[in-house]
PDB file of N, CA and C in Angstrom:
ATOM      1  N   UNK A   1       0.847  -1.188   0.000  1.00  0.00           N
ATOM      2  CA  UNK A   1       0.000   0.000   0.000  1.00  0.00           C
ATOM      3  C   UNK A   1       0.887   1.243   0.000  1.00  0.00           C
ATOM      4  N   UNK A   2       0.409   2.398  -0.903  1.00  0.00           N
ATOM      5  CA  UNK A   2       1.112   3.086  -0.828  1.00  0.00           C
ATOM      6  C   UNK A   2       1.276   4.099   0.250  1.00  0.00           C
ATOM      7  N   UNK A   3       1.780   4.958   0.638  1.00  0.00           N
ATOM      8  CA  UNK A   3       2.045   6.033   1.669  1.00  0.00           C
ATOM      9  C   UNK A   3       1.602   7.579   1.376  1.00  0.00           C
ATOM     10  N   UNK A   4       0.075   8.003   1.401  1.00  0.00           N
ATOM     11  CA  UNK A   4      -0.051   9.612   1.180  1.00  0.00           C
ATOM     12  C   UNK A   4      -0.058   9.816   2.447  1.00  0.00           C
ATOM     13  N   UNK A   5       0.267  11.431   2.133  1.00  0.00           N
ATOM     14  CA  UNK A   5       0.946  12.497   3.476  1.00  0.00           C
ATOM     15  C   UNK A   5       0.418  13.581   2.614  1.00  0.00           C
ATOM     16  N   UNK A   6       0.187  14.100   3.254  1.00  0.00           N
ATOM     17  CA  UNK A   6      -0.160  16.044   2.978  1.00  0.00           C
ATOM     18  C   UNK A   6       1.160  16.666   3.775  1.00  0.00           C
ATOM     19  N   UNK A   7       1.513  17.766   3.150  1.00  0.00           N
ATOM     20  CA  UNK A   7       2.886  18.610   4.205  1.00  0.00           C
ATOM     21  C   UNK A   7       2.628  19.864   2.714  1.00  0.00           C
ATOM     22  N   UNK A   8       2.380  21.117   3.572  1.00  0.00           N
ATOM     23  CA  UNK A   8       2.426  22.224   3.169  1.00  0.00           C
ATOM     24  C   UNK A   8       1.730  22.254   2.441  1.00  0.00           C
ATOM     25  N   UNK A   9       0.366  21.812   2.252  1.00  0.00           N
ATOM     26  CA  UNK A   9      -0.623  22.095   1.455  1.00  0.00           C
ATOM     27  C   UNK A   9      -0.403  21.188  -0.043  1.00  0.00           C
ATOM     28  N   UNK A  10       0.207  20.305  -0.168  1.00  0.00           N
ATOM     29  CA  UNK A  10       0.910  19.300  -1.424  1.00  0.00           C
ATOM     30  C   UNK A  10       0.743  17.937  -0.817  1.00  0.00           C
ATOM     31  N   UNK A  11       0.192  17.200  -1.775  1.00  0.00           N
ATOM     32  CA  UNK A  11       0.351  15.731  -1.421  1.00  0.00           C
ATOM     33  C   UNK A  11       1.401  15.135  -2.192  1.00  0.00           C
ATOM     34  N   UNK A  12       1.896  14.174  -0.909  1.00  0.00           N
ATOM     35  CA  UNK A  12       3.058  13.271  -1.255  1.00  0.00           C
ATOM     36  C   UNK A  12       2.718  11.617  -1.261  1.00  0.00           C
ATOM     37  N   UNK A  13       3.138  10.820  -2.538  1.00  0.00           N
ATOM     38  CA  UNK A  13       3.071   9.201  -2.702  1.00  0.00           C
ATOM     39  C   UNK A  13       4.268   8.853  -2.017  1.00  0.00           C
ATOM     40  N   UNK A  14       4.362   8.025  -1.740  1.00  0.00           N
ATOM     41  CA  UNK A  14       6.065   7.133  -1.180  1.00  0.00           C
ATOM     42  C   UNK A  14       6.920   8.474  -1.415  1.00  0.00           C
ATOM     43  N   UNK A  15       6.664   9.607  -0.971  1.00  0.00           N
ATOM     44  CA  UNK A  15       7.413  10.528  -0.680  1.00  0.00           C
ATOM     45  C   UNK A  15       7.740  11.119  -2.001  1.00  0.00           C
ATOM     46  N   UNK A  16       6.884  10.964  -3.101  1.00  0.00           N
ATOM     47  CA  UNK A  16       7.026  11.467  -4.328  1.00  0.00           C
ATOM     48  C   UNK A  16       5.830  13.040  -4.494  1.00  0.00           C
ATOM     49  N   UNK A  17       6.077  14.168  -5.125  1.00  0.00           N
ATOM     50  CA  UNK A  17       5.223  15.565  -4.927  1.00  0.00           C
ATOM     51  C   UNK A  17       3.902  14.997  -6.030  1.00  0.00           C
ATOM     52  N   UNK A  18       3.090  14.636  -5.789  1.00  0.00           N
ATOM     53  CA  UNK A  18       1.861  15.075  -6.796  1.00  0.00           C
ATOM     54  C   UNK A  18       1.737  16.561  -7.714  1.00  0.00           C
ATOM     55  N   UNK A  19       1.818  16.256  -8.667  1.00  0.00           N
ATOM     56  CA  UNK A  19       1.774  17.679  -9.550  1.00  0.00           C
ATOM     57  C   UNK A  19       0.494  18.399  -9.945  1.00  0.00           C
ATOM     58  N   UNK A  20      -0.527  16.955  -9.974  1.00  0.00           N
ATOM     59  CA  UNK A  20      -1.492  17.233 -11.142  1.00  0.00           C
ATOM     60  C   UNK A  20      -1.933  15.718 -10.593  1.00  0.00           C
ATOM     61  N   UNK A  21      -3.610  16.377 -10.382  1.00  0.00           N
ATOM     62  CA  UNK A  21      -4.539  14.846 -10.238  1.00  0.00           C
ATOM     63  C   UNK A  21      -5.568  15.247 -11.270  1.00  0.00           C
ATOM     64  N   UNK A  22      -6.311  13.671 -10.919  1.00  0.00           N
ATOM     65  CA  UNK A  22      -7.733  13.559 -12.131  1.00  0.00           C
ATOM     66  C   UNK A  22      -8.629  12.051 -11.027  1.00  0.00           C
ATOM     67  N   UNK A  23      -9.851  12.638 -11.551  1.00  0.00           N
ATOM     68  CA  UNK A  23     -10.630  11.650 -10.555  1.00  0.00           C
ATOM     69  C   UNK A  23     -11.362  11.007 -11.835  1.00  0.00           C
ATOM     70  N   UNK A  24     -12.302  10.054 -11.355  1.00  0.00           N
ATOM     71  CA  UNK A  24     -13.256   9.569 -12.362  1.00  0.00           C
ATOM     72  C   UNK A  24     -14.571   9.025 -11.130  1.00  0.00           C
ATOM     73  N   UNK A  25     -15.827   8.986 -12.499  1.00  0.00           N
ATOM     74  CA  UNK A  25     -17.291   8.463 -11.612  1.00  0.00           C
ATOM     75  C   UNK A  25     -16.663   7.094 -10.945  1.00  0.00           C
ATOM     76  N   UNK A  26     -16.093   6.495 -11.928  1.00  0.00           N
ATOM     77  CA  UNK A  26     -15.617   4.980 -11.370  1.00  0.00           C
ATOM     78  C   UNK A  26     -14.784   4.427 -10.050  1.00  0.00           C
ATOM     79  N   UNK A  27     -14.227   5.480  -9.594  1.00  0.00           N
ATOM     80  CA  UNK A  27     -13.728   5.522  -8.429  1.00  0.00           C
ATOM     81  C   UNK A  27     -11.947   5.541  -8.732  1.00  0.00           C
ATOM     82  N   UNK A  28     -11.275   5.430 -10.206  1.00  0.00           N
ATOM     83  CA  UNK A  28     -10.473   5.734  -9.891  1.00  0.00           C
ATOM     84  C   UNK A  28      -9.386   6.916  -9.995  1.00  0.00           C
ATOM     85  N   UNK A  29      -8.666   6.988  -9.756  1.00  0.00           N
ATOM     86  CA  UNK A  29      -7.540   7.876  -9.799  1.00  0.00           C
ATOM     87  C   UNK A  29      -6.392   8.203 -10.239  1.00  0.00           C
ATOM     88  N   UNK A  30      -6.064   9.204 -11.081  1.00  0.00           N
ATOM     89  CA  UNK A  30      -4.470   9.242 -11.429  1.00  0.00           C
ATOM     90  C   UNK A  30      -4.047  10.336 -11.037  1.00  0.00           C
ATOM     91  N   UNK A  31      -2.980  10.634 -10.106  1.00  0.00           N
ATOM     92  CA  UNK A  31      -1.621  11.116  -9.505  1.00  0.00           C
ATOM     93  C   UNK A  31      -0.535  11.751 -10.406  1.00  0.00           C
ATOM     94  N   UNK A  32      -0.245  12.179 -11.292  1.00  0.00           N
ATOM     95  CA  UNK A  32       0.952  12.691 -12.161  1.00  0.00           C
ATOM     96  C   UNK A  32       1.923  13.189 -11.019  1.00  0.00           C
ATOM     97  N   UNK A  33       2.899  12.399 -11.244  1.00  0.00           N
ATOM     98  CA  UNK A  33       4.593  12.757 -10.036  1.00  0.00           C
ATOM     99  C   UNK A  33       5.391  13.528 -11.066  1.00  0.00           C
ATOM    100  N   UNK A  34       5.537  13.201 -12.136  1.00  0.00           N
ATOM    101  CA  UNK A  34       6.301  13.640 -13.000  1.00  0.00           C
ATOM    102  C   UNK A  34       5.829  13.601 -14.765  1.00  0.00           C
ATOM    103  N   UNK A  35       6.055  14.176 -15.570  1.00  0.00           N
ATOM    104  CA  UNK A  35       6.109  14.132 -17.055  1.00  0.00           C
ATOM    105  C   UNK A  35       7.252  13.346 -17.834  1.00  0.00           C
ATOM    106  N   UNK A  36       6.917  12.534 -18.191  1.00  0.00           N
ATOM    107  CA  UNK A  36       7.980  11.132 -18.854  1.00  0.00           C
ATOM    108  C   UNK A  36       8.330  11.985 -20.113  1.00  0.00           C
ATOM    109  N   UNK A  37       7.316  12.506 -20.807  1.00  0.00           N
ATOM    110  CA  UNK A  37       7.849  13.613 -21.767  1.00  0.00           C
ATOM    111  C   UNK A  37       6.489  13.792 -23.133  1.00  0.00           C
ATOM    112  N   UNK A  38       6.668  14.220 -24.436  1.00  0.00           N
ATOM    113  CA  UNK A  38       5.211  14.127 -25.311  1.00  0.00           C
ATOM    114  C   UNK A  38       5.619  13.770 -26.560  1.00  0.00           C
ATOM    115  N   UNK A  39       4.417  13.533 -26.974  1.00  0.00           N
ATOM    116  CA  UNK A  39       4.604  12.187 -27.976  1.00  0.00           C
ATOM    117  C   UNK A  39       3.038  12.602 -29.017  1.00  0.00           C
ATOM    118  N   UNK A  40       3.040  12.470 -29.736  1.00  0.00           N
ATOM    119  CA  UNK A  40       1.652  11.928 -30.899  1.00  0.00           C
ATOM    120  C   UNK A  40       1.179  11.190 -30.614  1.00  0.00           C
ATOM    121  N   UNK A  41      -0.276  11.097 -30.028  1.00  0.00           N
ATOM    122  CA  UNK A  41      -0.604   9.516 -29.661  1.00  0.00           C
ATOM    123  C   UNK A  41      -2.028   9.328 -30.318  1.00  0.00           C
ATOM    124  N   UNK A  42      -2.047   7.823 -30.768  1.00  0.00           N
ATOM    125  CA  UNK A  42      -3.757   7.508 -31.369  1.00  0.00           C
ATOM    126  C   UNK A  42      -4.119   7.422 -30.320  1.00  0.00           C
ATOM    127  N   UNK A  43      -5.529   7.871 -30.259  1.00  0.00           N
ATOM    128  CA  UNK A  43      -6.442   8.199 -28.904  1.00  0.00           C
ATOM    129  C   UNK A  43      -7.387   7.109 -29.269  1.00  0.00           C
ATOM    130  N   UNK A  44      -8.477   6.138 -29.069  1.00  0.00           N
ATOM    131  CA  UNK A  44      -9.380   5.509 -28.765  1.00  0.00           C
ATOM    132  C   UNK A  44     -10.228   5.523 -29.847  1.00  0.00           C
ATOM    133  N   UNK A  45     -10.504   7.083 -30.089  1.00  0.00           N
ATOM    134  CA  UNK A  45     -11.330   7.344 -30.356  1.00  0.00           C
ATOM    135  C   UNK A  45     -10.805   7.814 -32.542  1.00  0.00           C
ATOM    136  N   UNK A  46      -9.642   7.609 -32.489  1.00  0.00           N
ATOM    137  CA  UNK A  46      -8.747   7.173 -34.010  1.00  0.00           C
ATOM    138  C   UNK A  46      -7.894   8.603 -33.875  1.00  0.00           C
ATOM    139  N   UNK A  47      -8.541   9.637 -33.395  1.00  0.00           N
ATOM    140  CA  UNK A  47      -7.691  10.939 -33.843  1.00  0.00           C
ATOM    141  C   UNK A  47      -6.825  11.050 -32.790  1.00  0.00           C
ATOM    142  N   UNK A  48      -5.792  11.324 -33.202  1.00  0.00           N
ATOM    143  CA  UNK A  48      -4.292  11.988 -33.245  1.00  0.00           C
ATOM    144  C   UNK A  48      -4.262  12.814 -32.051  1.00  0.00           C
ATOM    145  N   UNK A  49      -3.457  12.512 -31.072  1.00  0.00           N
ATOM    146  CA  UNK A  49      -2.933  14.285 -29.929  1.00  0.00           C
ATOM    147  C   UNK A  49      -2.218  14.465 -30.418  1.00  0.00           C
ATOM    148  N   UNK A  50      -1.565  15.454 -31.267  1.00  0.00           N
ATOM    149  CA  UNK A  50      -0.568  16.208 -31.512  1.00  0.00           C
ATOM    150  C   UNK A  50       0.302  16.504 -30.138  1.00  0.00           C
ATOM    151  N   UNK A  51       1.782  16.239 -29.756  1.00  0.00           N
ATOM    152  CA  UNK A  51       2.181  16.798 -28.164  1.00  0.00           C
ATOM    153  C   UNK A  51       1.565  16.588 -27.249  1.00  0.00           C
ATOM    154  N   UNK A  52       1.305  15.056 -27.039  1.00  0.00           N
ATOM    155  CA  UNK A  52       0.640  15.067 -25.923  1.00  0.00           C
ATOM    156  C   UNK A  52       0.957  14.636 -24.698  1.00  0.00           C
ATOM    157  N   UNK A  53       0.967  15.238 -23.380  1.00  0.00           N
ATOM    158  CA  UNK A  53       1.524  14.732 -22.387  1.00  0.00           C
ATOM    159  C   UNK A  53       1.424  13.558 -21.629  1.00  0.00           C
ATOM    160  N   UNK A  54       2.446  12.458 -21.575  1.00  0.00           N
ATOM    161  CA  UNK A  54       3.057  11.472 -20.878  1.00  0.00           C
ATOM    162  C   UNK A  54       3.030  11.749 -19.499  1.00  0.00           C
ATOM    163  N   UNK A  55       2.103  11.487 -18.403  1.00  0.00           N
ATOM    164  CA  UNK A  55       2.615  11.287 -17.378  1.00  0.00           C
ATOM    165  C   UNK A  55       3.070  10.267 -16.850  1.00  0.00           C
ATOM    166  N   UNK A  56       3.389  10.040 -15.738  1.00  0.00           N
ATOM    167  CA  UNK A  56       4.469   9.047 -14.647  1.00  0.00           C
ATOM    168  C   UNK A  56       3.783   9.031 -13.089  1.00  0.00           C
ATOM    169  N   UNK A  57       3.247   8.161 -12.833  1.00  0.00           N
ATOM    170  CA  UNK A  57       2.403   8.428 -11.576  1.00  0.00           C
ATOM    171  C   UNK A  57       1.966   7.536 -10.596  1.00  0.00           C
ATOM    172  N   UNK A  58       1.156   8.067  -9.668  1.00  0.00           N
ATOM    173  CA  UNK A  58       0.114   6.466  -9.366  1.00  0.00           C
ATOM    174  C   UNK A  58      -1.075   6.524  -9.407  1.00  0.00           C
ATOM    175  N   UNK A  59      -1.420   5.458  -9.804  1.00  0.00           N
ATOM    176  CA  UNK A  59      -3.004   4.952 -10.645  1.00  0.00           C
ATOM    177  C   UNK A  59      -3.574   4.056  -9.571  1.00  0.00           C
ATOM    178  N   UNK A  60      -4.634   4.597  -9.099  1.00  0.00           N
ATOM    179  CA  UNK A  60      -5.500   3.769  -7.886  1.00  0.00           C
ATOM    180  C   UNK A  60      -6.962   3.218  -8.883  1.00  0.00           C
ATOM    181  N   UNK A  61      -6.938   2.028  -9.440  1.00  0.00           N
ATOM    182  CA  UNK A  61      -7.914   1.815 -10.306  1.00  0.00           C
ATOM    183  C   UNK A  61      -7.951   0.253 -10.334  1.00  0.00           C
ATOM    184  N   UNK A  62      -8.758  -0.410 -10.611  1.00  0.00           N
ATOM    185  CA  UNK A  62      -8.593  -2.012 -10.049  1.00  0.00           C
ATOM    186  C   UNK A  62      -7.557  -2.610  -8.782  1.00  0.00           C
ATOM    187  N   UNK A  63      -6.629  -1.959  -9.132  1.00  0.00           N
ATOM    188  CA  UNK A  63      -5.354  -2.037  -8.424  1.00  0.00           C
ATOM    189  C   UNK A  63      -4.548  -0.706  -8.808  1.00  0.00           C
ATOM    190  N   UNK A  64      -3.469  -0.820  -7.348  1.00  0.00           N
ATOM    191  CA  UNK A  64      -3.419   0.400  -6.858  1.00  0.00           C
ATOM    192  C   UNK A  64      -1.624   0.251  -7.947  1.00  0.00           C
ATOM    193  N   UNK A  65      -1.112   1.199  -8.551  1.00  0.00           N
ATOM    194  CA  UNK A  65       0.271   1.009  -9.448  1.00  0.00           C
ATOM    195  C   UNK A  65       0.744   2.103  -9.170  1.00  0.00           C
ATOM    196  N   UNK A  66       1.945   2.025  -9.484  1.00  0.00           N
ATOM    197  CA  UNK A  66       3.294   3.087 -10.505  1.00  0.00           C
ATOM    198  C   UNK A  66       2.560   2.537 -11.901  1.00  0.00           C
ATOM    199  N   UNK A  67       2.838   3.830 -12.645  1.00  0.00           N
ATOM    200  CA  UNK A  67       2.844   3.191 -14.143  1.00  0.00           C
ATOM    201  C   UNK A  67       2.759   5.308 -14.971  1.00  0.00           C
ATOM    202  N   UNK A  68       2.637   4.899 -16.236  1.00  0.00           N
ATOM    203  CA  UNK A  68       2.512   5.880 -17.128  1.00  0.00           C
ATOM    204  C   UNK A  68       0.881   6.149 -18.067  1.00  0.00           C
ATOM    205  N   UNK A  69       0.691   7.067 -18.021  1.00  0.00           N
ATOM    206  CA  UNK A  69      -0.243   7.337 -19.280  1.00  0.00           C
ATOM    207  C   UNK A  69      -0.275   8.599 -20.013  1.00  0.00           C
ATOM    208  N   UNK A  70      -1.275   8.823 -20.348  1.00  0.00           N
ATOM    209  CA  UNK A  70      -1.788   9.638 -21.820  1.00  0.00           C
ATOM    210  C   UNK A  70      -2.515  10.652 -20.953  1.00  0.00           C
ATOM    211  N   UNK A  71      -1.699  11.963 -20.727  1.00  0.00           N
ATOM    212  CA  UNK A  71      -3.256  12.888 -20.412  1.00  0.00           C
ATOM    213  C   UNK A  71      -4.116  13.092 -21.883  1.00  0.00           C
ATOM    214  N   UNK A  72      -4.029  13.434 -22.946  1.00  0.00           N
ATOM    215  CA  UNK A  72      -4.937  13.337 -23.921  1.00  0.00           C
ATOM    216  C   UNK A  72      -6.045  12.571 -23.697  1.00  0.00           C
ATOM    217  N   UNK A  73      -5.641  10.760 -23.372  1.00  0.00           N
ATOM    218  CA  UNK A  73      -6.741  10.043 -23.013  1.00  0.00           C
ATOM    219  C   UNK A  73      -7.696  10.574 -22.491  1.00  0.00           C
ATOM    220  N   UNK A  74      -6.911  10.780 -20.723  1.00  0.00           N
ATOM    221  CA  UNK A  74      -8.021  11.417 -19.845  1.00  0.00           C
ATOM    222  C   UNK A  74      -9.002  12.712 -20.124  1.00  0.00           C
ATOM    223  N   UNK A  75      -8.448  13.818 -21.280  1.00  0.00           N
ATOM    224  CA  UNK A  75      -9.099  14.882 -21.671  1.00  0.00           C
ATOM    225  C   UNK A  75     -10.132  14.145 -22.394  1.00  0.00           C
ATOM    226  N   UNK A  76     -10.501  13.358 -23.251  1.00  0.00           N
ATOM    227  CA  UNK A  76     -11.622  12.882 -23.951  1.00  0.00           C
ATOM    228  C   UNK A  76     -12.669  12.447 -23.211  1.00  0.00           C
ATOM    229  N   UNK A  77     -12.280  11.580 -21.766  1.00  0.00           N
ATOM    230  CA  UNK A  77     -13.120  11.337 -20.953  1.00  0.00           C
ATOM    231  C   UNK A  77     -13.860  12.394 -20.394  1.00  0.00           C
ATOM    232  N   UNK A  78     -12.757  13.502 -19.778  1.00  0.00           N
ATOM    233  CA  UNK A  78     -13.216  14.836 -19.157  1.00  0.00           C
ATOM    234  C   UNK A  78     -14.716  15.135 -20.101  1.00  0.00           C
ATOM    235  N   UNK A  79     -14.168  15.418 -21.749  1.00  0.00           N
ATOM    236  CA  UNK A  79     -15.176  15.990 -22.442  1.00  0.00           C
ATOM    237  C   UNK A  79     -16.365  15.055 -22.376  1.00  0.00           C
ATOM    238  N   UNK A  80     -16.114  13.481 -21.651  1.00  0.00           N
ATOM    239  CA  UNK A  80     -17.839  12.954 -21.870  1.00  0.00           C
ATOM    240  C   UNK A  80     -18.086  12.984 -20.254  1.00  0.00           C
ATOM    241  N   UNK A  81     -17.520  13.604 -19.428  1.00  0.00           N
ATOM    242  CA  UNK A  81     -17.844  14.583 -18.008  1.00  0.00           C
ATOM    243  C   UNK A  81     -17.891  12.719 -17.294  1.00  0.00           C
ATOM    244  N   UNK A  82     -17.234  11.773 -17.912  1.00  0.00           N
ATOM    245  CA  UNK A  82     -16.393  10.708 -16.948  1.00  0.00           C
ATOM    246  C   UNK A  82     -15.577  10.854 -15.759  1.00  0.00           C
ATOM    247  N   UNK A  83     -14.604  11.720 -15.984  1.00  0.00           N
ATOM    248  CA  UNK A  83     -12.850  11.949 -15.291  1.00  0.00           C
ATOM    249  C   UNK A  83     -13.006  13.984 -15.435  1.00  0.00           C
ATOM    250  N   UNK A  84     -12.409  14.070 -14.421  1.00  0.00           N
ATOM    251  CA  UNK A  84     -12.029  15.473 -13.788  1.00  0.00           C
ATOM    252  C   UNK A  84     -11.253  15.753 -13.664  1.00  0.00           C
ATOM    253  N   UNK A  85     -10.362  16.826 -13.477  1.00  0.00           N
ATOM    254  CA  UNK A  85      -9.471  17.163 -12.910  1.00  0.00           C
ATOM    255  C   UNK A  85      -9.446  17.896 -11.300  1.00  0.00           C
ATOM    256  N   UNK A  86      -8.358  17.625 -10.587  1.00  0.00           N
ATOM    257  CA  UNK A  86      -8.885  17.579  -9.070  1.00  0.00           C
ATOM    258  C   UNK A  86      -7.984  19.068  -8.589  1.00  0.00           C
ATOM    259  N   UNK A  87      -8.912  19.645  -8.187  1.00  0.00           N
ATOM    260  CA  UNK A  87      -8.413  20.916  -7.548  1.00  0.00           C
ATOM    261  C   UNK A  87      -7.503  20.949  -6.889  1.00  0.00           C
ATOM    262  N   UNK A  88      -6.030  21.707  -7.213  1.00  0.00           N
ATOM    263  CA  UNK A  88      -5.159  21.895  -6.492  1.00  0.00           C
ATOM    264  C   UNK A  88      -5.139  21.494  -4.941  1.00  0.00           C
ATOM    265  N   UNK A  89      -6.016  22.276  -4.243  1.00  0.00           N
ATOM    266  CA  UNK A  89      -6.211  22.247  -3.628  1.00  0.00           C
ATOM    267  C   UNK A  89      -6.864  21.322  -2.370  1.00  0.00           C
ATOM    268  N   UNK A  90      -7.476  20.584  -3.440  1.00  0.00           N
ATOM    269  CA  UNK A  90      -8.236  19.323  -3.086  1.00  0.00           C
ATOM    270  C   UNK A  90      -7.068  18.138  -2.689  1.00  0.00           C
ATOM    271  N   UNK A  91      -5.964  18.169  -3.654  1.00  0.00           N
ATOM    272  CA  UNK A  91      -5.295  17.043  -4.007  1.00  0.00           C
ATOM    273  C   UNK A  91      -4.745  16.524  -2.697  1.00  0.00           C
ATOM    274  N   UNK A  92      -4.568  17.082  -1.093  1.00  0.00           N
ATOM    275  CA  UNK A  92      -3.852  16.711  -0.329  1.00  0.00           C
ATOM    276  C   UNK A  92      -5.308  15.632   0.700  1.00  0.00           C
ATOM    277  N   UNK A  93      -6.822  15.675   0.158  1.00  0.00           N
ATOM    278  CA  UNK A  93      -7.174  14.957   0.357  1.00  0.00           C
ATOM    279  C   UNK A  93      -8.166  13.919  -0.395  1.00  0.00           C
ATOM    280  N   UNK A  94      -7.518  13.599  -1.717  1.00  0.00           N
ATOM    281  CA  UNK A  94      -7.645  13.051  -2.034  1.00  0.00           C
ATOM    282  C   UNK A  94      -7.582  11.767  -2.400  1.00  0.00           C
ATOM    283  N   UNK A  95      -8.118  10.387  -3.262  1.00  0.00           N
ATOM    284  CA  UNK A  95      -7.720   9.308  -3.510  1.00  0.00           C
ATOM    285  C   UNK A  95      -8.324   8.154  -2.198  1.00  0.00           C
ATOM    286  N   UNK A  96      -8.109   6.832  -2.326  1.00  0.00           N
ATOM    287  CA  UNK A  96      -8.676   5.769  -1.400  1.00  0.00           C
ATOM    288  C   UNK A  96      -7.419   5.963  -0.415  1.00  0.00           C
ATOM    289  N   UNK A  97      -7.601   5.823   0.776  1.00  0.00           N
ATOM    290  CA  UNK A  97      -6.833   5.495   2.114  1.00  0.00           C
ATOM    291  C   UNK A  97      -7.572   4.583   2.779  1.00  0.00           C
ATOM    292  N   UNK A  98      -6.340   3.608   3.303  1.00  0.00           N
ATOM    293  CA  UNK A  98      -7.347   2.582   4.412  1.00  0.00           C
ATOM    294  C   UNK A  98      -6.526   3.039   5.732  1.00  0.00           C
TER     295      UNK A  98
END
């Protein structure tokens, strides 16, 4: 299980800074720690992100990971009002804790 902490208004994974969250109806969650870097990616849906950002994070969703994705992805969801993006502010209490 992983380790969140709030300290100074920022949430921390295994002692990693959260940059940038996103929620979904489904209950889960992605964490962006860092930007792996951007890329062109086919989206789902056939069209193209031009530059789209790679994050590096943790994903609380069937099971709880490290891993990478597609913010592009998550923006398509946003637009069918699936997945959110989580208020700065919000982010230090956010996500499942047991």
């Amino acid at each position: 299980m992983a380790k969140f902490e709030a300290k100074n208004g920022n949430l921390y994974i295994d002692g990693k800074k959260v940059l940038k969250g996103w929620e979904s109806f489904s209950g889960w969650y992605w964490f962006g720690t860092e930007i792996e870097g951007k890329q062109d990616s086919i989206l789902d849906s056939g069209e193209v992100a031009e530059n789209d950002t790679i994050w590096f994070g943790f994903v609380q969703g069937v099971f709880e990971e490290w891993g990478s994705w597609s913010e592009a992805e998550l923006k398509e969801q946003i637009k069918k009002g699936r997945v959110w993006e989580i208020p700065k502010a919000n982010l230090p209490y956010s996500g499942r804790r047991s």
